[in-house]
N, C-alpha and C. Protein backbone atom coordinates (compact mmCIF):
# COMPACT_ATOMS: atom_id res chain seq x y z
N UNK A 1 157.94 -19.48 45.71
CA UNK A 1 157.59 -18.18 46.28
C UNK A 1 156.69 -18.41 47.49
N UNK A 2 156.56 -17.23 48.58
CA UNK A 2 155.96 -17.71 49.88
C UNK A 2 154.50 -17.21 49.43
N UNK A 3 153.60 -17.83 49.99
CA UNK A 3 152.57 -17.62 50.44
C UNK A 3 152.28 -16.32 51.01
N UNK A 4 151.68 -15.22 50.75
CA UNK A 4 151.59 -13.86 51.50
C UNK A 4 149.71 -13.86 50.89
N UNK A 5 149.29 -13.27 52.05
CA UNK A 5 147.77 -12.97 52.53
C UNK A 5 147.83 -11.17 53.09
N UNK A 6 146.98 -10.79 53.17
CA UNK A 6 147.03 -8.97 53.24
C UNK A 6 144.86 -8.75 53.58
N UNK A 7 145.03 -8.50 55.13
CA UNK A 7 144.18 -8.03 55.71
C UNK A 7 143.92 -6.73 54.99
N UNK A 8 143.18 -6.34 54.55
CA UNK A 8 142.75 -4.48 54.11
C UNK A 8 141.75 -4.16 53.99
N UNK A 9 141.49 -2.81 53.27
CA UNK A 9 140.49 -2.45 53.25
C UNK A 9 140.44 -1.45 52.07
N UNK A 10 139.14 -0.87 51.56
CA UNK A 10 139.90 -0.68 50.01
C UNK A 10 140.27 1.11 50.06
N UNK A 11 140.07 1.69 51.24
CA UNK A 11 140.57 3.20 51.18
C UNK A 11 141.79 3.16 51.91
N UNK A 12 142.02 2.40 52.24
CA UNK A 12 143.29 2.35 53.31
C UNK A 12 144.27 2.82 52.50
N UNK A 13 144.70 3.95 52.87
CA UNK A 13 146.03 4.70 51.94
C UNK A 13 147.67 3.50 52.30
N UNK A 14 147.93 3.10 54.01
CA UNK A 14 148.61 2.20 53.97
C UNK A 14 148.70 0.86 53.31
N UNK A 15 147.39 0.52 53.16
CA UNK A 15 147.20 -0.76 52.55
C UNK A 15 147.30 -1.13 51.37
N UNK A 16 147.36 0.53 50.43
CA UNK A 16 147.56 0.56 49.07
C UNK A 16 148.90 0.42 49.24
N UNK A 17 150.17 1.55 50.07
CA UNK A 17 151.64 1.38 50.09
C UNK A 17 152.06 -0.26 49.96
N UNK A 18 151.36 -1.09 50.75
CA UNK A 18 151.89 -2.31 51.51
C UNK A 18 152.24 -3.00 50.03
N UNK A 19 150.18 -2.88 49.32
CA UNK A 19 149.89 -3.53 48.10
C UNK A 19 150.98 -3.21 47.04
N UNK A 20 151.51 -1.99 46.77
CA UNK A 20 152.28 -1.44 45.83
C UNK A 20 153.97 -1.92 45.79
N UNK A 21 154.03 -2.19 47.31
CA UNK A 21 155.27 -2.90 47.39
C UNK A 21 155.35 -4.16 46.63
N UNK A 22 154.81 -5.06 47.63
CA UNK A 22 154.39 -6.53 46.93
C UNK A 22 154.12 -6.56 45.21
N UNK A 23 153.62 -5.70 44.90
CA UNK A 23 153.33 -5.69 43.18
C UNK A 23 154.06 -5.15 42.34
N UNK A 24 154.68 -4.52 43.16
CA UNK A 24 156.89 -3.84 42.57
C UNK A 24 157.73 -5.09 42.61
N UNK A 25 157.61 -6.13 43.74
CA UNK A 25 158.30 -7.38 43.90
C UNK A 25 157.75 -8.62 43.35
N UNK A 26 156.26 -8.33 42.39
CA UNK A 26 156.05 -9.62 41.59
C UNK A 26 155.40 -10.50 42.63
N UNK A 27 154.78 -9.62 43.21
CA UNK A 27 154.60 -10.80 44.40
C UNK A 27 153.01 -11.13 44.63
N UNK A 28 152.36 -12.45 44.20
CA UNK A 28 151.06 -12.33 44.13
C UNK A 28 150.67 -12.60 45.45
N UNK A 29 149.65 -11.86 46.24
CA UNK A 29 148.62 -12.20 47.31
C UNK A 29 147.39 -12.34 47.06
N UNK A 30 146.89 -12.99 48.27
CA UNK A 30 145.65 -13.26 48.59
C UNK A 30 145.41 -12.08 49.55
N UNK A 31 144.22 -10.97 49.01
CA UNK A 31 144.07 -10.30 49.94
C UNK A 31 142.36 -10.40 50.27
N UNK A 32 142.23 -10.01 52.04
CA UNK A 32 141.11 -10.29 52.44
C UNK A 32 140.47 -8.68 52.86
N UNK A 33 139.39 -8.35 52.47
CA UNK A 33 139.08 -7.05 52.38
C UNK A 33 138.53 -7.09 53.69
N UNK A 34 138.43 -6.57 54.55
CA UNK A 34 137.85 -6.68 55.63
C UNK A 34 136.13 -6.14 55.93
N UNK A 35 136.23 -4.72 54.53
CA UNK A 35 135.14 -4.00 54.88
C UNK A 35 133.88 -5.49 54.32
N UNK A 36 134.31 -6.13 53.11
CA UNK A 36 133.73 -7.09 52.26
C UNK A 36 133.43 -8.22 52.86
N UNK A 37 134.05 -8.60 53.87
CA UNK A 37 133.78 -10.01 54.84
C UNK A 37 133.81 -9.33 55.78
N UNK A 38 133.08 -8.91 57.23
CA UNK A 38 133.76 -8.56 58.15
C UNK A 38 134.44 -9.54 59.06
N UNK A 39 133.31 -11.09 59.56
CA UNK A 39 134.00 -11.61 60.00
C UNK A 39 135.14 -12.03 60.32
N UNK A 40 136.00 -11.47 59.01
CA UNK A 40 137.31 -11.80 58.68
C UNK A 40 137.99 -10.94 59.44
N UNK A 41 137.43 -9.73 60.04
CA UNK A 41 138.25 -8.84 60.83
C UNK A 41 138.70 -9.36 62.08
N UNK A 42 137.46 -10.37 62.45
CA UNK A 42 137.52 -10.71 63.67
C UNK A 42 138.62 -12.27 63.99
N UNK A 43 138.79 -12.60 62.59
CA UNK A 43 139.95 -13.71 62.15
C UNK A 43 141.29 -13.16 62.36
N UNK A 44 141.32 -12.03 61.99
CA UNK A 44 142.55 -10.98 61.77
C UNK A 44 143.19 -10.41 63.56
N UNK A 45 142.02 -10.26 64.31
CA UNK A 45 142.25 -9.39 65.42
C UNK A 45 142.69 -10.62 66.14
N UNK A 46 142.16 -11.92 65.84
CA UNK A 46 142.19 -13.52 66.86
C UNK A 46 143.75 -13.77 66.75
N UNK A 47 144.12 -13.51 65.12
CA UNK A 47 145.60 -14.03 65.14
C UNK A 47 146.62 -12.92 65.51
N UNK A 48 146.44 -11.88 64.90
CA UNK A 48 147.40 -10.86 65.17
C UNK A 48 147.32 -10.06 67.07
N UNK A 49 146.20 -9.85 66.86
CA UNK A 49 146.05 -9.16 68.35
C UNK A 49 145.73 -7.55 67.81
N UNK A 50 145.98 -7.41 66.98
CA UNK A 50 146.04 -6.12 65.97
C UNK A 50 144.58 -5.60 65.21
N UNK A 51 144.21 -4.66 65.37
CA UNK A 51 142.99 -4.02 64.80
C UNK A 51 143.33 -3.34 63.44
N UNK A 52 144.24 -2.72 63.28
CA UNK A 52 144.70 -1.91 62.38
C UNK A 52 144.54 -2.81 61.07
N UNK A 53 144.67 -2.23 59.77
CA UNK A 53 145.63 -3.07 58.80
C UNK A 53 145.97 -1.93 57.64
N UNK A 54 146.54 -2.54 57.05
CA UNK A 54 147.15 -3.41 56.90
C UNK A 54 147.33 -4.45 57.73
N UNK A 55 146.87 -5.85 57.28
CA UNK A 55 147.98 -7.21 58.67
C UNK A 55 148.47 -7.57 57.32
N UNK A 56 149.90 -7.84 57.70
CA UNK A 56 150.33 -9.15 56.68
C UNK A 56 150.82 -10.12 56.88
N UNK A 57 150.60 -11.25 56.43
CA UNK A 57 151.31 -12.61 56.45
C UNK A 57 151.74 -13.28 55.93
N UNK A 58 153.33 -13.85 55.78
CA UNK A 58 154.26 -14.50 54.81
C UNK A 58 153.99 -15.66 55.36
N UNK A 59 153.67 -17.15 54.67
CA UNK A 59 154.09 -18.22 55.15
C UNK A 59 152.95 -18.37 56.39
N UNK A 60 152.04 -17.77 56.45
CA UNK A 60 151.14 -17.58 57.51
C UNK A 60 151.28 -17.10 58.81
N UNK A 61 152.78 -16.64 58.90
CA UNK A 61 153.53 -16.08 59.89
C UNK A 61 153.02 -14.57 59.57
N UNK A 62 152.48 -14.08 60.94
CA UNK A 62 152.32 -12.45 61.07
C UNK A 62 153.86 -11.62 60.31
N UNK A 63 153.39 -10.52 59.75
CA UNK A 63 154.71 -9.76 59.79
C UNK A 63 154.25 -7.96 60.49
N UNK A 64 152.70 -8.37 60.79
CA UNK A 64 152.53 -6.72 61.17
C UNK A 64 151.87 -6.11 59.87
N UNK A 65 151.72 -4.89 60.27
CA UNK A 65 151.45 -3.82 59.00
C UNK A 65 152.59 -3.19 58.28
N UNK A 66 151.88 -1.84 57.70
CA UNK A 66 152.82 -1.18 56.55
C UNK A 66 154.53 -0.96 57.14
N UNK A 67 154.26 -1.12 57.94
CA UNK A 67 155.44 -0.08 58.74
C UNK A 67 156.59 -1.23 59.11
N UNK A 68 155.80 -2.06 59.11
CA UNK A 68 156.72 -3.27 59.04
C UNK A 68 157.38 -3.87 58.67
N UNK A 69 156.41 -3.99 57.03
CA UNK A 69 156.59 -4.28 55.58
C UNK A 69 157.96 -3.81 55.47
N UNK A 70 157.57 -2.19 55.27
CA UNK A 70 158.48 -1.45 54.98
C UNK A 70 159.94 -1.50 55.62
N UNK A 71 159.92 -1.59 56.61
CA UNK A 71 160.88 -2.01 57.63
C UNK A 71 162.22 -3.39 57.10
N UNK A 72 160.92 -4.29 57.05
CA UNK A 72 161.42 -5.47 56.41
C UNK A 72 161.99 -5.40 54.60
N UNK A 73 161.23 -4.43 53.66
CA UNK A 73 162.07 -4.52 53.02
C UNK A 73 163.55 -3.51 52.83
N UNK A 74 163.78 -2.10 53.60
CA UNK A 74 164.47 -1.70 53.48
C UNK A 74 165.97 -2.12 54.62
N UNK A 75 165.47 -3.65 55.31
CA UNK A 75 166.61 -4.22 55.70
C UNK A 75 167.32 -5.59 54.80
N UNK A 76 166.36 -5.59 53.77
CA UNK A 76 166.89 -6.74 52.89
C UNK A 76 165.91 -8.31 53.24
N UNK A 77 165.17 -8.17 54.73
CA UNK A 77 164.95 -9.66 54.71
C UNK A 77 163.34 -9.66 54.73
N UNK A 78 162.62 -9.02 53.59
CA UNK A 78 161.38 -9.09 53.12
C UNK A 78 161.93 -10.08 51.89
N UNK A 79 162.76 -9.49 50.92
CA UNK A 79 163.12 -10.54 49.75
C UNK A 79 163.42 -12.20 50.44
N UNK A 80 164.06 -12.23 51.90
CA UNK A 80 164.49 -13.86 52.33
C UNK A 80 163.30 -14.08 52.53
N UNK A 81 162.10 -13.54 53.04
CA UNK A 81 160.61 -14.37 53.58
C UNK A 81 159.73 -15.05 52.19
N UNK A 82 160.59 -13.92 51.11
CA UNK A 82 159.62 -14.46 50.00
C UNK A 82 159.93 -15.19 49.25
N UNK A 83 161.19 -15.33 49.52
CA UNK A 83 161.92 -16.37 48.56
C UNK A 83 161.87 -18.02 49.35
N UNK A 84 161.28 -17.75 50.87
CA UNK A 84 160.92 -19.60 50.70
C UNK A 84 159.86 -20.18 50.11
């Protein structure tokens, strides 16, 4: 199973969607709270370019936020990222 990490925060209504996906698909992450570390935001904004989050990352490869997620699984190739 891949490696997936999840930038959030704990009111983030998207970040719960993102979370709820991944935990419908069995899928364990590492998630980094942002409000809880902030520095980590500034880890998040270095790699992605992105302020927002949800961020997520398969394989340590960006995939974006919720919208993305979502994107990716209702084309079928969220299940191929997680299955390397």
């Amino acid at each position: 199973m891949a490696k997936v990490t999840i930038y959030s925060r704990s009111w983030c209504s998207f970040c719960a969607q993102a979370k709820a996906l991944l935990a419908q698909k069995n899928v364990n992450y590492d998630e980094i709270d942002i409000e809880l570390a902030p520095e980590q935001r500034d880890e998040m904004i270095t790699l992605t370019g992105r302020t927002s989050v949800p961020q997520l990352f398969i394989n340590q490869q960006p995939i974006g936020g919720c919208d993305d997620l979502m994107a990716l699984n209702a084309s079928g190739e969220l299940d191929k990222l997680l299955a390397v």
